[in-house]
Structure formats: C-alpha cells, structure tokens
Protein backbone atom coordinates (compact mmCIF):
# COMPACT_ATOMS: atom_id res chain seq x y z
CA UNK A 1 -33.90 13.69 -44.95
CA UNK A 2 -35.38 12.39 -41.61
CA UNK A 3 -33.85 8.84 -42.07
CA UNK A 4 -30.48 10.17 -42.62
CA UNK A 5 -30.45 12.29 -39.64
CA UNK A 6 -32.02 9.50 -37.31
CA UNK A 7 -29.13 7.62 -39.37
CA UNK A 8 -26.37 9.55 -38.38
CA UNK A 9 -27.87 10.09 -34.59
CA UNK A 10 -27.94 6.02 -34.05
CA UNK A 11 -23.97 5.83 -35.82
CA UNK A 12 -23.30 8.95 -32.99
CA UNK A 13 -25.01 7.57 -30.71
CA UNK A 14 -22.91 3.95 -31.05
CA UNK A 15 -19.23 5.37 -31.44
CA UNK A 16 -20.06 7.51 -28.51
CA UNK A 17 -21.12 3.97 -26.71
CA UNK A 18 -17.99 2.23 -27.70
CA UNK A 19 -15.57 5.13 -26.86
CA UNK A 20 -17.18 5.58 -23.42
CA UNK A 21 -17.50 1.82 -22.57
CA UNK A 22 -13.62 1.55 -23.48
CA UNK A 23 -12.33 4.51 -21.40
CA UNK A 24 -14.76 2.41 -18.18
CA UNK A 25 -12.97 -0.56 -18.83
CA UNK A 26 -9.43 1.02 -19.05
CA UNK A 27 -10.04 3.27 -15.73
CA UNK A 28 -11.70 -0.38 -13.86
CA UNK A 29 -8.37 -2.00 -15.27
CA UNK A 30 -6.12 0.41 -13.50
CA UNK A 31 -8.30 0.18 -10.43
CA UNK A 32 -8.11 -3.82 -10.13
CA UNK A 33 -4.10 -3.65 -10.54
CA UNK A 34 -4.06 -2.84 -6.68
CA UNK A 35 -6.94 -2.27 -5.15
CA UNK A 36 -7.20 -0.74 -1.77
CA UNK A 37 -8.03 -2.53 1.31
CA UNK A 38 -7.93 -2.08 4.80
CA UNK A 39 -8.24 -4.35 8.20
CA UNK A 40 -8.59 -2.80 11.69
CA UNK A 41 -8.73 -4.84 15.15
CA UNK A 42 -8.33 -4.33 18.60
CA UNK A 43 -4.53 -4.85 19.98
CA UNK A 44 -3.78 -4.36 23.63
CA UNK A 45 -7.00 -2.30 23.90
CA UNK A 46 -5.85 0.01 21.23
CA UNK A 47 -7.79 0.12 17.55
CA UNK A 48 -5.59 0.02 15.58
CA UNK A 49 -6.50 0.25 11.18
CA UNK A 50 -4.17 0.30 8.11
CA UNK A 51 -5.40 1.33 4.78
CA UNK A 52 -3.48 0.51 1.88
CA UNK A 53 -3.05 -0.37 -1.77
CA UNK A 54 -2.76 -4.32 -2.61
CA UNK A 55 -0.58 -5.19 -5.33
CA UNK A 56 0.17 -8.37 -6.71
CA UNK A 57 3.28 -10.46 -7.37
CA UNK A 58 2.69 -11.68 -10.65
CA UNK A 59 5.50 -13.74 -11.33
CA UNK A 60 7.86 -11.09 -9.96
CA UNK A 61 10.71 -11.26 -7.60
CA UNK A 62 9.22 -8.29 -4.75
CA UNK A 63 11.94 -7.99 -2.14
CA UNK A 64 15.43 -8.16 -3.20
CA UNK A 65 14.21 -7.74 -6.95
CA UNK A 66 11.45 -5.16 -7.15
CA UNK A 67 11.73 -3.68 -3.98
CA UNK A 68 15.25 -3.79 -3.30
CA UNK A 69 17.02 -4.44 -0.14
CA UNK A 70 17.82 -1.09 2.10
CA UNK A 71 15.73 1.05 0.02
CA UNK A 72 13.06 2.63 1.67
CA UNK A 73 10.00 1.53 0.44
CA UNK A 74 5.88 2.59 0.86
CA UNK A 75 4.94 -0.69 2.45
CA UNK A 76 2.22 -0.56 -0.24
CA UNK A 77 0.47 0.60 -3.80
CA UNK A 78 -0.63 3.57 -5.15
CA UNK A 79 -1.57 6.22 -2.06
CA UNK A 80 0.34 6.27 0.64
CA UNK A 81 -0.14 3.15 3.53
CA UNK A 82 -1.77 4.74 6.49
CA UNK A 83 -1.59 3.18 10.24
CA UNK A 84 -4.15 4.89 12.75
CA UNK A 85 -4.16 3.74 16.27
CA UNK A 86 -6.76 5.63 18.62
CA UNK A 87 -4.55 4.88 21.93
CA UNK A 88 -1.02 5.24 22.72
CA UNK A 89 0.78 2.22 21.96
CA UNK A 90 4.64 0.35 22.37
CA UNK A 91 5.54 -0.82 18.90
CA UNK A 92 8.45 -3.27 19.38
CA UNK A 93 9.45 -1.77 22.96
CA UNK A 94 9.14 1.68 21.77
CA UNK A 95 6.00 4.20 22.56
CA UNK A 96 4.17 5.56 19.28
CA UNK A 97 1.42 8.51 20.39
CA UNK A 98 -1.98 7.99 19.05
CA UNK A 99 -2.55 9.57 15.63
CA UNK A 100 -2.64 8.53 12.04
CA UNK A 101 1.14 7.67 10.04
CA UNK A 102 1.96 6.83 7.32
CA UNK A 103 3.75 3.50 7.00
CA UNK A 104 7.35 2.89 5.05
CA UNK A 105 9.58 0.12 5.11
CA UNK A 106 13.05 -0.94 4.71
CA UNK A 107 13.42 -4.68 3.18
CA UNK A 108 16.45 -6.75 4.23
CA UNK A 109 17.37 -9.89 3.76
CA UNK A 110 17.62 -10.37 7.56
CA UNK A 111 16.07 -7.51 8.93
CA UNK A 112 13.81 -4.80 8.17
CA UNK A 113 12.89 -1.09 9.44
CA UNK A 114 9.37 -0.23 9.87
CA UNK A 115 8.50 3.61 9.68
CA UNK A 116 6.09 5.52 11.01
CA UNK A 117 6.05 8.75 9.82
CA UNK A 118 3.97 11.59 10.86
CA UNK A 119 4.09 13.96 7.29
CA UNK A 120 1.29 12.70 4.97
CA UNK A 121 2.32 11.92 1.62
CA UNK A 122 -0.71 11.18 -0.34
CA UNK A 123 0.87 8.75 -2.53
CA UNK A 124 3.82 7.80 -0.58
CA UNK A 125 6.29 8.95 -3.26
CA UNK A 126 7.83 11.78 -5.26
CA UNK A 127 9.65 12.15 -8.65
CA UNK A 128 13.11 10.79 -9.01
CA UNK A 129 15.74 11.71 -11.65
CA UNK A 130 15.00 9.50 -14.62
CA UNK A 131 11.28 9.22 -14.11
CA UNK A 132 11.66 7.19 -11.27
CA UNK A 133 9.83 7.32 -8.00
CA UNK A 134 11.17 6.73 -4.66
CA UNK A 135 9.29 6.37 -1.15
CA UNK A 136 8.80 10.81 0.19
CA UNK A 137 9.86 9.23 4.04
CA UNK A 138 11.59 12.56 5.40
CA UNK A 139 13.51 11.19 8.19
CA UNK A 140 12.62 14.21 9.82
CA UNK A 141 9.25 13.35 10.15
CA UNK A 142 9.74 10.19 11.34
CA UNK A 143 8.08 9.31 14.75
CA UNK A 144 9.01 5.84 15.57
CA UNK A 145 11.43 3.46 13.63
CA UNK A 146 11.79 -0.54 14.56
CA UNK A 147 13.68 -3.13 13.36
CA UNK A 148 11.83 -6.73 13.04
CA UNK A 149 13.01 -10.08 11.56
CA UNK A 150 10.86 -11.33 8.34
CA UNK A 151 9.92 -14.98 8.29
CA UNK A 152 9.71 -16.78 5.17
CA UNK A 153 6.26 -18.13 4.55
CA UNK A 154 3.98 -19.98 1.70
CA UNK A 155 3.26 -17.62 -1.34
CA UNK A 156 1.03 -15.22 -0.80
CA UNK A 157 0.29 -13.75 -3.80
CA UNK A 158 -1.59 -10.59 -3.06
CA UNK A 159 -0.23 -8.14 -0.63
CA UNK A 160 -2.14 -7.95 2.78
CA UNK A 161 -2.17 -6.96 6.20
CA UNK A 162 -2.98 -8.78 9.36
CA UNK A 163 -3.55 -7.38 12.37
CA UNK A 164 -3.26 -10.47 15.45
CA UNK A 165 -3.06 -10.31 19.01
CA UNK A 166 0.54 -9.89 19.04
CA UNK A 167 0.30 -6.64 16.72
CA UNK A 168 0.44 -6.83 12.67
CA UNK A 169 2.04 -8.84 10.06
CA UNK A 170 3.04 -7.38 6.07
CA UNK A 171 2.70 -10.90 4.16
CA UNK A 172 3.60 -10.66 0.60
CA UNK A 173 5.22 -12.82 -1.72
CA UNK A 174 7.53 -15.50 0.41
CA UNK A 175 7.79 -12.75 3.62
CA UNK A 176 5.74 -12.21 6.91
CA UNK A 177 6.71 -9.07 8.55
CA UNK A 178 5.47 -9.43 12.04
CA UNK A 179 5.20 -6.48 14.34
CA UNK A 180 4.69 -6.53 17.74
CA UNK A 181 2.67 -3.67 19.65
CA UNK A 182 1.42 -3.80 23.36
C-alpha cells in the first residue's frame, strides 16, 4: 500500500512539473515577443527617458502595411510608450512642460505627427468594433503635436529608441524618425 501511494505521489508530483514548466515557458514566450526597454540621456540640459515595448518586424511590412499611414498609432508594444523629461523643453520649435506623456504617432509616407499626450493610457489602446484595437490618443489630451520628416535607413529589425544630442530618433524597420528638442 505504501509503494502505491509513494507511486502515485512521484506520477503527481511529475504532471504537476510538466504542467507548471509549460505554463513558464508560454508566459516567457509572450514576454520575449516585445520586451520592454528604455534609454534616457541628457538633451539641452533636460533628462529626458522613454520606456517602451520593442517589437519586432519579422518579415512584416510595419508602416504603410501594419501600421498604416494616417492612423494614429502607440509608437510602441504592449503598455503604453512613455516620454518623461524633468525640464521644460522645445520639441521641434514648440515648448512641452516638464512631466511624463505618453507618446503616439502618425506614420506617413512623407511626414509624420508625433504626440504627446498628457492622459495615461496604460496600454496605449482600447477596444475597437470587430475586436480590433486602435491607439486611446484623445486629442483632447494632447499637449504638444509636431510634424517631422522620416528618413529611410538600413533594416533595423527590432524597434528602438535613441536619444542624441539633437533630441530622439524612432528607428524601426526601413524608418528613422528624428526629433529635435532644445
């Protein structure tokens, strides 16, 4: 009787092994899709940090395919992109208080909107008809707004951030986003 209970324990013991080493490695995969990252610098005497999630392009057309043209998008993955400065700052010729945003964009083929925004959204989008999901920017809430020519660049295929001495760059796929603060 003892050697079929220490039997059954060990078989327990296993299938409770397996099922909890599978539901780690499912939760890690998710997690690895787009992981978060940040970069913070100094610009103009201002720190400036963005947080945000890091997707991949994975054979993918990103702007003009899966982030289409004049739709507002998160600038990011998963939770919202943030963009903290601890200073007042001009971004593109225009004055942006010191606070945290979070940060939207609007691809273009020749042009494209950056958005601060001061409403925190903490994934960066809501429910659409159709099970969709579109960018939660409320215009309303929008502090600053500037337009900024993409460049076309080597493929870069993770999503990142750069902050220089001019400002910030978006680089993703084919596209640098270059944004200048002073």
């Amino acid at each position: 009787m003892k050697k079929v209970f220490q039997l059954r324990a060990m078989v327990f013991l296993a299938f409770a092994l397996l099922v909890s080493t599978i539901g780690f490695a499912q939760n890690k995969a998710k997690v690895i899709a787009s992981p978060r990252d940040s970069v913070s610098g100094k610009v103009h005497g201002a720190t400036i940090t963005i947080n945000y999630g890091s997707p991949s392009v994975k054979g993918r057309k990103i702007f003009g395919g899966l982030e289409p043209y004049g739709k507002v998008w998160r600038a990011g993955a998963n939770e919202a992109t943030t963009f903290t400065t601890d200073k007042d700052i001009m971004v593109e010729g225009k004055k942006l208080p010191a606070g945290k945003y979070d940060l939207f964009a609007t691809p273009g083929e020749k042009e494209w909107k950056v958005i601060f925004n001061s409403k925190h959204a903490s994934w960066g989008i809501k429910g659409a008809p159709g099970g969709g999901h579109v960018a939660s920017d409320d215009p309303a809430t929008d502090v600053l707004v500037a337009t900024v020519t993409p460049k076309t660049v080597e493929l870069t295929e993770r999503l990142k951030y750069v902050i220089t001495s001019k400002g910030f760059e978006l680089v993703w796929e084919n596209v640098s986003v270059p944004v200048s603060i002073k």
